[in-house]
Every structure is written in C-alpha cells, then in structure tokens.
PDB file of N, CA and C in Angstrom:
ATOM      1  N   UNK A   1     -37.197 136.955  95.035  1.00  0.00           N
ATOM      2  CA  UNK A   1     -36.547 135.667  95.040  1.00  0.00           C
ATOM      3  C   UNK A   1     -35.578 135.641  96.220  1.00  0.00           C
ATOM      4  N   UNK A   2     -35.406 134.351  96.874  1.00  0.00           N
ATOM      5  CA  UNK A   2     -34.877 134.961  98.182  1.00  0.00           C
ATOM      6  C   UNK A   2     -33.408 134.449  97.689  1.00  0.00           C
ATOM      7  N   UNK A   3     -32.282 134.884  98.711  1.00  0.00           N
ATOM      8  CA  UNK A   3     -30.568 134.556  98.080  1.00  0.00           C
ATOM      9  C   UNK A   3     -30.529 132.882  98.619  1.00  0.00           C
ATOM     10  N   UNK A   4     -29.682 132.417  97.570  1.00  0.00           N
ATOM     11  CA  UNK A   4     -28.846 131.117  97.817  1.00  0.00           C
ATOM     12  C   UNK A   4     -28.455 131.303  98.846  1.00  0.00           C
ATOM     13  N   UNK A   5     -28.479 130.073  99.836  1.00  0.00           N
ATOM     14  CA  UNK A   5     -27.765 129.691 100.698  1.00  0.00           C
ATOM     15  C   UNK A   5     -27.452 128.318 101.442  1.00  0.00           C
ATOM     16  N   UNK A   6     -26.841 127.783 102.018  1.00  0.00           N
ATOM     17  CA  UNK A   6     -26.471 126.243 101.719  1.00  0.00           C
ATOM     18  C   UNK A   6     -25.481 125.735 101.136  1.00  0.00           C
ATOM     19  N   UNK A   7     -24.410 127.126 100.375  1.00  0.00           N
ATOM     20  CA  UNK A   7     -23.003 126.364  99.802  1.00  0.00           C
ATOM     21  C   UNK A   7     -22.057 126.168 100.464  1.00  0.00           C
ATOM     22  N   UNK A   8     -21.305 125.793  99.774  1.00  0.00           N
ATOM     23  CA  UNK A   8     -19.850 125.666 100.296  1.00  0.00           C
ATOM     24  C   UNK A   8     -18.854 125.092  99.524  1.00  0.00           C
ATOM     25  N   UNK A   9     -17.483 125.534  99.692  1.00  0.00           N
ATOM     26  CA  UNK A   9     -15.981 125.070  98.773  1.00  0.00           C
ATOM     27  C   UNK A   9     -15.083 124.270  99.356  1.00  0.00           C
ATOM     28  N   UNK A  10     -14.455 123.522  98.819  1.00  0.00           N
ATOM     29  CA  UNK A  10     -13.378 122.743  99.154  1.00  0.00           C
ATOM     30  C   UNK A  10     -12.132 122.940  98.174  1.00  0.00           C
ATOM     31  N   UNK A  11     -10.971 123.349  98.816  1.00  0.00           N
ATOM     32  CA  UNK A  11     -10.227 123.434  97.494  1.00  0.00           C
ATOM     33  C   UNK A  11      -9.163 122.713  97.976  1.00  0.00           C
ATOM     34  N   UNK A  12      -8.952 121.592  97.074  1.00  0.00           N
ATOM     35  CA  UNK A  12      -7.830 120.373  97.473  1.00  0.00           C
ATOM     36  C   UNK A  12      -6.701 120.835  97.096  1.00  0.00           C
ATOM     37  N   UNK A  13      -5.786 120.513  97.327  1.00  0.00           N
ATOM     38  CA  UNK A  13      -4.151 120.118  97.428  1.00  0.00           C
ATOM     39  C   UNK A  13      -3.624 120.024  95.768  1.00  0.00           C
ATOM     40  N   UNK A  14      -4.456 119.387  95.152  1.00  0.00           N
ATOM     41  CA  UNK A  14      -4.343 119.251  93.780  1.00  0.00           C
ATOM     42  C   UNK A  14      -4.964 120.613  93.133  1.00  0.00           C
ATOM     43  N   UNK A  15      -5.253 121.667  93.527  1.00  0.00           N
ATOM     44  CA  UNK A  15      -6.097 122.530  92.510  1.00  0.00           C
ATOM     45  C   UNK A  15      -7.380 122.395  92.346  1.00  0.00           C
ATOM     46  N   UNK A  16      -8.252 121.359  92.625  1.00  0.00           N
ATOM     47  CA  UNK A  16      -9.691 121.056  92.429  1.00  0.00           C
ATOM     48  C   UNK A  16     -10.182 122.185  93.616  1.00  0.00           C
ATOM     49  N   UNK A  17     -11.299 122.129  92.977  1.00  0.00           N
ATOM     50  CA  UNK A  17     -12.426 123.474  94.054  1.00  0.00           C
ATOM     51  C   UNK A  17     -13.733 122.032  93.558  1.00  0.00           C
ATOM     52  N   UNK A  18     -13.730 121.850  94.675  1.00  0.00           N
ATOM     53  CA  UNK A  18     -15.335 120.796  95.284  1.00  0.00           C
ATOM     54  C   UNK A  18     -16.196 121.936  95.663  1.00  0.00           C
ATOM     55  N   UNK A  19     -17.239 121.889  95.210  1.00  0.00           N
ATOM     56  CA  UNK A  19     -18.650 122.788  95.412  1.00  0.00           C
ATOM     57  C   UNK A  19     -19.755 122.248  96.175  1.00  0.00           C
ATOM     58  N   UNK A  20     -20.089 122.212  97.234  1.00  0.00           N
ATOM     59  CA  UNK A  20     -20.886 121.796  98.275  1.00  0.00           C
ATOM     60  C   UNK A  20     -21.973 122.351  98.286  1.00  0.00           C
ATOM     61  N   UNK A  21     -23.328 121.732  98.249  1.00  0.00           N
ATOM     62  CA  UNK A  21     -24.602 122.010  98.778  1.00  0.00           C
ATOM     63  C   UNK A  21     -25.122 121.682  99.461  1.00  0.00           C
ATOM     64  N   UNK A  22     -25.440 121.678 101.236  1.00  0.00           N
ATOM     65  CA  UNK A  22     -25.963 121.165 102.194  1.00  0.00           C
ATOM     66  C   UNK A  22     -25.410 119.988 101.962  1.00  0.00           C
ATOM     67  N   UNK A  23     -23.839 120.376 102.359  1.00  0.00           N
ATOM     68  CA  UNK A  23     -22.644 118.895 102.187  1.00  0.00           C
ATOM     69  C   UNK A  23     -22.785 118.091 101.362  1.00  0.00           C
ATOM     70  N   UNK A  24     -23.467 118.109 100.436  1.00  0.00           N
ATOM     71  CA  UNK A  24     -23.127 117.342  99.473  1.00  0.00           C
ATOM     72  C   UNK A  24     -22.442 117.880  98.265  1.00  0.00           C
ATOM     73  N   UNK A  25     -21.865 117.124  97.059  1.00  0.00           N
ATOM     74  CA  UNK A  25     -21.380 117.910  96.255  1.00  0.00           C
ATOM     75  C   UNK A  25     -22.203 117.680  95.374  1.00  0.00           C
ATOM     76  N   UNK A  26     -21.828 119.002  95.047  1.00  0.00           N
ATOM     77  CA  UNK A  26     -22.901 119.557  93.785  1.00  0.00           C
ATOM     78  C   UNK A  26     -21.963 119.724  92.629  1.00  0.00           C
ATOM     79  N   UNK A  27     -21.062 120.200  92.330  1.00  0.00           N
ATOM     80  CA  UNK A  27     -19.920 120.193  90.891  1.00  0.00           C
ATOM     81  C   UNK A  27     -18.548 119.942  91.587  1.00  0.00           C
ATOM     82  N   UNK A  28     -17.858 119.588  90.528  1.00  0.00           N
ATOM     83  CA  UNK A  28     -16.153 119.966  90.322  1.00  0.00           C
ATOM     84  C   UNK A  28     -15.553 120.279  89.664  1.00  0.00           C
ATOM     85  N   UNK A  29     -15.031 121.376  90.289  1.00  0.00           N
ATOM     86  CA  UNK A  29     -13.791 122.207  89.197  1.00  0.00           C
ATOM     87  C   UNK A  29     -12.484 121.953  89.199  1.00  0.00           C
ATOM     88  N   UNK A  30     -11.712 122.141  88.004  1.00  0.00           N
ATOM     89  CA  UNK A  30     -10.412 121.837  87.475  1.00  0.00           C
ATOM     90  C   UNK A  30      -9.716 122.703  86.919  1.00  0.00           C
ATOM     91  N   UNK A  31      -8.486 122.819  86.734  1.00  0.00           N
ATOM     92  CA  UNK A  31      -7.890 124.209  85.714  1.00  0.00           C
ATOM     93  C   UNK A  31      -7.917 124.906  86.201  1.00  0.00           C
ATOM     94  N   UNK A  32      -8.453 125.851  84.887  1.00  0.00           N
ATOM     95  CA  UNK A  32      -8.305 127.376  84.802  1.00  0.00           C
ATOM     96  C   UNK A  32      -9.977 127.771  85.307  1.00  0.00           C
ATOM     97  N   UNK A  33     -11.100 126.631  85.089  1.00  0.00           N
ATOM     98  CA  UNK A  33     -12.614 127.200  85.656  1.00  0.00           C
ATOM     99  C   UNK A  33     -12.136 126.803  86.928  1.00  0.00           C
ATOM    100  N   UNK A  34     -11.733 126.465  87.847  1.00  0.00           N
ATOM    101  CA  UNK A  34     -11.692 126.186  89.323  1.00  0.00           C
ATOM    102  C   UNK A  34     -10.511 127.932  89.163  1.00  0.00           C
ATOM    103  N   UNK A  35      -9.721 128.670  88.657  1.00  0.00           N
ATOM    104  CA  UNK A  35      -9.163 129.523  89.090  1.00  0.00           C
ATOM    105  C   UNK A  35     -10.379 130.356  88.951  1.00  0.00           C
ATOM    106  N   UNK A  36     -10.991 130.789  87.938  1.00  0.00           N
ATOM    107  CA  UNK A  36     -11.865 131.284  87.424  1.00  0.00           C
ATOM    108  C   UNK A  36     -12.724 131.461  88.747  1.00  0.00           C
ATOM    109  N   UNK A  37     -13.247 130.462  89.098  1.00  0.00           N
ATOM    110  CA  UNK A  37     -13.819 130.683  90.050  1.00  0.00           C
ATOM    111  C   UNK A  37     -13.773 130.748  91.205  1.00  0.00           C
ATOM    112  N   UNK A  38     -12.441 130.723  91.577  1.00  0.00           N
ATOM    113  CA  UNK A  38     -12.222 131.482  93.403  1.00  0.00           C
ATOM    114  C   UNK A  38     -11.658 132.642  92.788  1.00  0.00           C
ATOM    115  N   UNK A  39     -11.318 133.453  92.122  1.00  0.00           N
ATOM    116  CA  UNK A  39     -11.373 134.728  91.741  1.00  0.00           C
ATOM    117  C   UNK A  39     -13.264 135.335  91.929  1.00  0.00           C
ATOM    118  N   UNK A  40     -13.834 134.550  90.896  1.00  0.00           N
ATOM    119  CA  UNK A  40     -15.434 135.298  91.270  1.00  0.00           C
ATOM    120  C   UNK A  40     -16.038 134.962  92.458  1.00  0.00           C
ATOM    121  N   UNK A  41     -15.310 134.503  93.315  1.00  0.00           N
ATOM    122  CA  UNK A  41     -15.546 133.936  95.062  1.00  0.00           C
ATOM    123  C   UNK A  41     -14.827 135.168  95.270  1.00  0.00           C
ATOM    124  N   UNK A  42     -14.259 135.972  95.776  1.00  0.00           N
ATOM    125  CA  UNK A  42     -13.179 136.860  96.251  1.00  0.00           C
ATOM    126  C   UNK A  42     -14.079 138.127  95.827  1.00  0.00           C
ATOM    127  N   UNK A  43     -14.379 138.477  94.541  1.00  0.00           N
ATOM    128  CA  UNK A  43     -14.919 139.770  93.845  1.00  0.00           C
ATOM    129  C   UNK A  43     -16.515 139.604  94.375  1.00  0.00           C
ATOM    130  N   UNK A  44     -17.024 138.741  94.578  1.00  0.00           N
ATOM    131  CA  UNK A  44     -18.502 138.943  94.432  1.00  0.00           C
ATOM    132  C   UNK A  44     -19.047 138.034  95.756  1.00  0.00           C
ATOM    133  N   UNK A  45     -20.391 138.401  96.284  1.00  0.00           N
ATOM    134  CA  UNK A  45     -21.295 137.281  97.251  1.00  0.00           C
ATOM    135  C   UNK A  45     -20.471 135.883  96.594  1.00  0.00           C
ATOM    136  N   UNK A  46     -20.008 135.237  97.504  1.00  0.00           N
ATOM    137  CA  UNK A  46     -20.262 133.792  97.145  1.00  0.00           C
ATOM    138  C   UNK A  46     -20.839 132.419  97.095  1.00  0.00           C
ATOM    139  N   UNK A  47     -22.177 133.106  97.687  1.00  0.00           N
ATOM    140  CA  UNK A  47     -23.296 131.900  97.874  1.00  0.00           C
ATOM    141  C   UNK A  47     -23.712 132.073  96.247  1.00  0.00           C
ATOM    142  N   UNK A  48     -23.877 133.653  95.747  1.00  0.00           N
ATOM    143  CA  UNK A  48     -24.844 133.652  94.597  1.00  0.00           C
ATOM    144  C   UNK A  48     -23.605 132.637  93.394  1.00  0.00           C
ATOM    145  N   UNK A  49     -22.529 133.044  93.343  1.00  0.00           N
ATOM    146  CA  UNK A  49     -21.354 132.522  92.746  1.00  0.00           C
ATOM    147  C   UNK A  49     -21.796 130.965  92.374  1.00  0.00           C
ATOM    148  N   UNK A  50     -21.542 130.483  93.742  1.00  0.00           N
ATOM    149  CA  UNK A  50     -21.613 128.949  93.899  1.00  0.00           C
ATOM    150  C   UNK A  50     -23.230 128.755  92.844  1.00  0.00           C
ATOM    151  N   UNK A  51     -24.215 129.179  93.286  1.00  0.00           N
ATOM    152  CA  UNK A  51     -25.588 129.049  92.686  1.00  0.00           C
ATOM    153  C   UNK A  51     -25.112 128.557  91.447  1.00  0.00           C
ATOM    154  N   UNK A  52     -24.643 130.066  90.808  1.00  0.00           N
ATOM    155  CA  UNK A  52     -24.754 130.184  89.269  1.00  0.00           C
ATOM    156  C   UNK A  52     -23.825 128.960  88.511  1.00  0.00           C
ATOM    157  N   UNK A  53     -22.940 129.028  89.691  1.00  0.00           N
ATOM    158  CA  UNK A  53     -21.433 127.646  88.685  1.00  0.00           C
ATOM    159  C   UNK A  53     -22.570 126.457  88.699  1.00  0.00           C
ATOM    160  N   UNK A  54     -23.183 126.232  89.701  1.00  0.00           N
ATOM    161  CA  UNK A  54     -23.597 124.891  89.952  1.00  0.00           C
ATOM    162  C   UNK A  54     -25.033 124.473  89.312  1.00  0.00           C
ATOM    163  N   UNK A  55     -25.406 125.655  88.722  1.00  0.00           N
ATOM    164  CA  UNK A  55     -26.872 125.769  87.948  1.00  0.00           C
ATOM    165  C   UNK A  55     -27.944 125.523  88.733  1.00  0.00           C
ATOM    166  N   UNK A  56     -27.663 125.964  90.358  1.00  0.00           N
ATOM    167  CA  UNK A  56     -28.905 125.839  91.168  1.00  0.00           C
ATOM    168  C   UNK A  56     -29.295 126.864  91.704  1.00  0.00           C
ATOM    169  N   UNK A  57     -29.813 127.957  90.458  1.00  0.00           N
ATOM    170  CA  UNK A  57     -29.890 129.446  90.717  1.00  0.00           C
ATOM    171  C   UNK A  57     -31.800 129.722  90.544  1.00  0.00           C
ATOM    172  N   UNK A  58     -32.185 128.259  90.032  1.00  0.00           N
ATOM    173  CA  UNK A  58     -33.638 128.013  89.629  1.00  0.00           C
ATOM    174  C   UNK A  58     -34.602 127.526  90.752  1.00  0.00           C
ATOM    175  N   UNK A  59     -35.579 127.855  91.154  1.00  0.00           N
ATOM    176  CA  UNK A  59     -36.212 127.866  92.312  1.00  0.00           C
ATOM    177  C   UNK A  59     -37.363 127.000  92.262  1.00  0.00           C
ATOM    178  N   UNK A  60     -37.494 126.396  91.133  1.00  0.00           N
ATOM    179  CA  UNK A  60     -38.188 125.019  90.785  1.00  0.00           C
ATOM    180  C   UNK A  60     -40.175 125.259  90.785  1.00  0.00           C
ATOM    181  N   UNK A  61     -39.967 126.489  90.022  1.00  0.00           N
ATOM    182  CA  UNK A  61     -41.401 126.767  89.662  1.00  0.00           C
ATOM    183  C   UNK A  61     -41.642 126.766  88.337  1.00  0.00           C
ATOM    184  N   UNK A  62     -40.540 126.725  87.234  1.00  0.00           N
ATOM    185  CA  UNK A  62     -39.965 126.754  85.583  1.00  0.00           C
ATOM    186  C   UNK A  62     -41.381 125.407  85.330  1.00  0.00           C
ATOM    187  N   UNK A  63     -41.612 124.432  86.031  1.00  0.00           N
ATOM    188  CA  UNK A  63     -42.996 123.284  85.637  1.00  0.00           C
ATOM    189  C   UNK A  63     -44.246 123.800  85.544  1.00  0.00           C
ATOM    190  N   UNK A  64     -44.660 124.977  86.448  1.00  0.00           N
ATOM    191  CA  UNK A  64     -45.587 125.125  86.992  1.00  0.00           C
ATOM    192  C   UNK A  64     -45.696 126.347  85.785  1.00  0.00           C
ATOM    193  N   UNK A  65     -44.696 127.277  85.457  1.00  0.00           N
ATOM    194  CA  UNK A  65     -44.475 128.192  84.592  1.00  0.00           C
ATOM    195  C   UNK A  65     -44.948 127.739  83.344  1.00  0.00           C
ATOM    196  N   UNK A  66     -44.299 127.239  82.505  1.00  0.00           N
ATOM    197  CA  UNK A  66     -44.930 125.759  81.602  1.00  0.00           C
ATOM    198  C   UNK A  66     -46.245 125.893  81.502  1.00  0.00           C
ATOM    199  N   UNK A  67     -46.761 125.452  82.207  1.00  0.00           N
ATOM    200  CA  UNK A  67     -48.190 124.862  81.698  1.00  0.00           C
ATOM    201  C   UNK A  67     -48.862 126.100  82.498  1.00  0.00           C
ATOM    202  N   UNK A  68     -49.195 127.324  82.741  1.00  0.00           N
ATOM    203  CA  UNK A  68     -49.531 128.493  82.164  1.00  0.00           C
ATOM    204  C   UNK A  68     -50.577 129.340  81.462  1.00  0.00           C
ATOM    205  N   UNK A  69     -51.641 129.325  81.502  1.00  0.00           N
ATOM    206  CA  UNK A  69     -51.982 129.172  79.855  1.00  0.00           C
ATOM    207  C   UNK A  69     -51.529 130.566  78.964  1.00  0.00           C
ATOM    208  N   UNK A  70     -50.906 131.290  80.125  1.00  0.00           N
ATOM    209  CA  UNK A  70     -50.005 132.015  78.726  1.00  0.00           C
ATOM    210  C   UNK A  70     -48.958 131.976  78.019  1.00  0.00           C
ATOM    211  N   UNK A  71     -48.218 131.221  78.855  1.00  0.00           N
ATOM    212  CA  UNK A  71     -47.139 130.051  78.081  1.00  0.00           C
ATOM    213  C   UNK A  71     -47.051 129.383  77.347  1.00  0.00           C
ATOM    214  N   UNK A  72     -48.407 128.342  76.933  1.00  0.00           N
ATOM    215  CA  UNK A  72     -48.708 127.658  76.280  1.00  0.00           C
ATOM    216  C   UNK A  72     -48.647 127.874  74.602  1.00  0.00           C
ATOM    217  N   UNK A  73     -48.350 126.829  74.045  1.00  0.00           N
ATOM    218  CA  UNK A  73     -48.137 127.594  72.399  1.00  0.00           C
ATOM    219  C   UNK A  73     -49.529 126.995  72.040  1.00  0.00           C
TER     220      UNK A  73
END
C-alpha cells in the first residue's frame, strides 16, 4: 500500500488545527482532539497521522472487495 501523501495543517490563532488535502479541507479540530493531535504530529510520520484523523487511510478498492465471490454471503 503506498504512504499518504497530499496533507497538510493549519493551526489558527484560536486553537483550531484545519486538516488539508491537496488544499482542500478535509476535517476540523477543536479542544483537546486538535491538542491530541499535534502531539501525534510531533511523535509519529505526519502524513500517516493526518490519513488516519481524516479517515482517508482507505484506498478505494473496499467496492471492488465486496462483490468478491469470496466475500459474498
């Protein structure tokens, strides 16, 4: 599977962390999950980070997976 790449952060003035995907935004964080997560930005890769917050860690074959026929019930 090849690595995420294409993110990016914005972290405003107010505490918000904006999550960017090929400039667009993809989530927003608030609180304690926007601390939460420039801490797991700092400790770890942060392309894979961004992926996982933003639930675009799926590579868009899960349809094709599906219908299968060993999948199939």
């Amino acid at each position: 599977m090849p690595s995420p790449h294409g993110f990016s952060y914005d972290v405003r003035p107010d505490g918000t962390v904006l999550i960017l995907h090929h400039n667009r935004a993809a989530s927003t964080l608030r609180g304690s999950r926007a601390e939460q997560f420039l801490a797991e930005c700092e400790a770890g890769d942060p392309q894979l980070v961004m992926a996982r917050w933003t639930g675009n860690y799926k590579r868009g074959n899960e349809r094709a997976a599906r219908n299968h026929p060993r999948n199939r019930s």
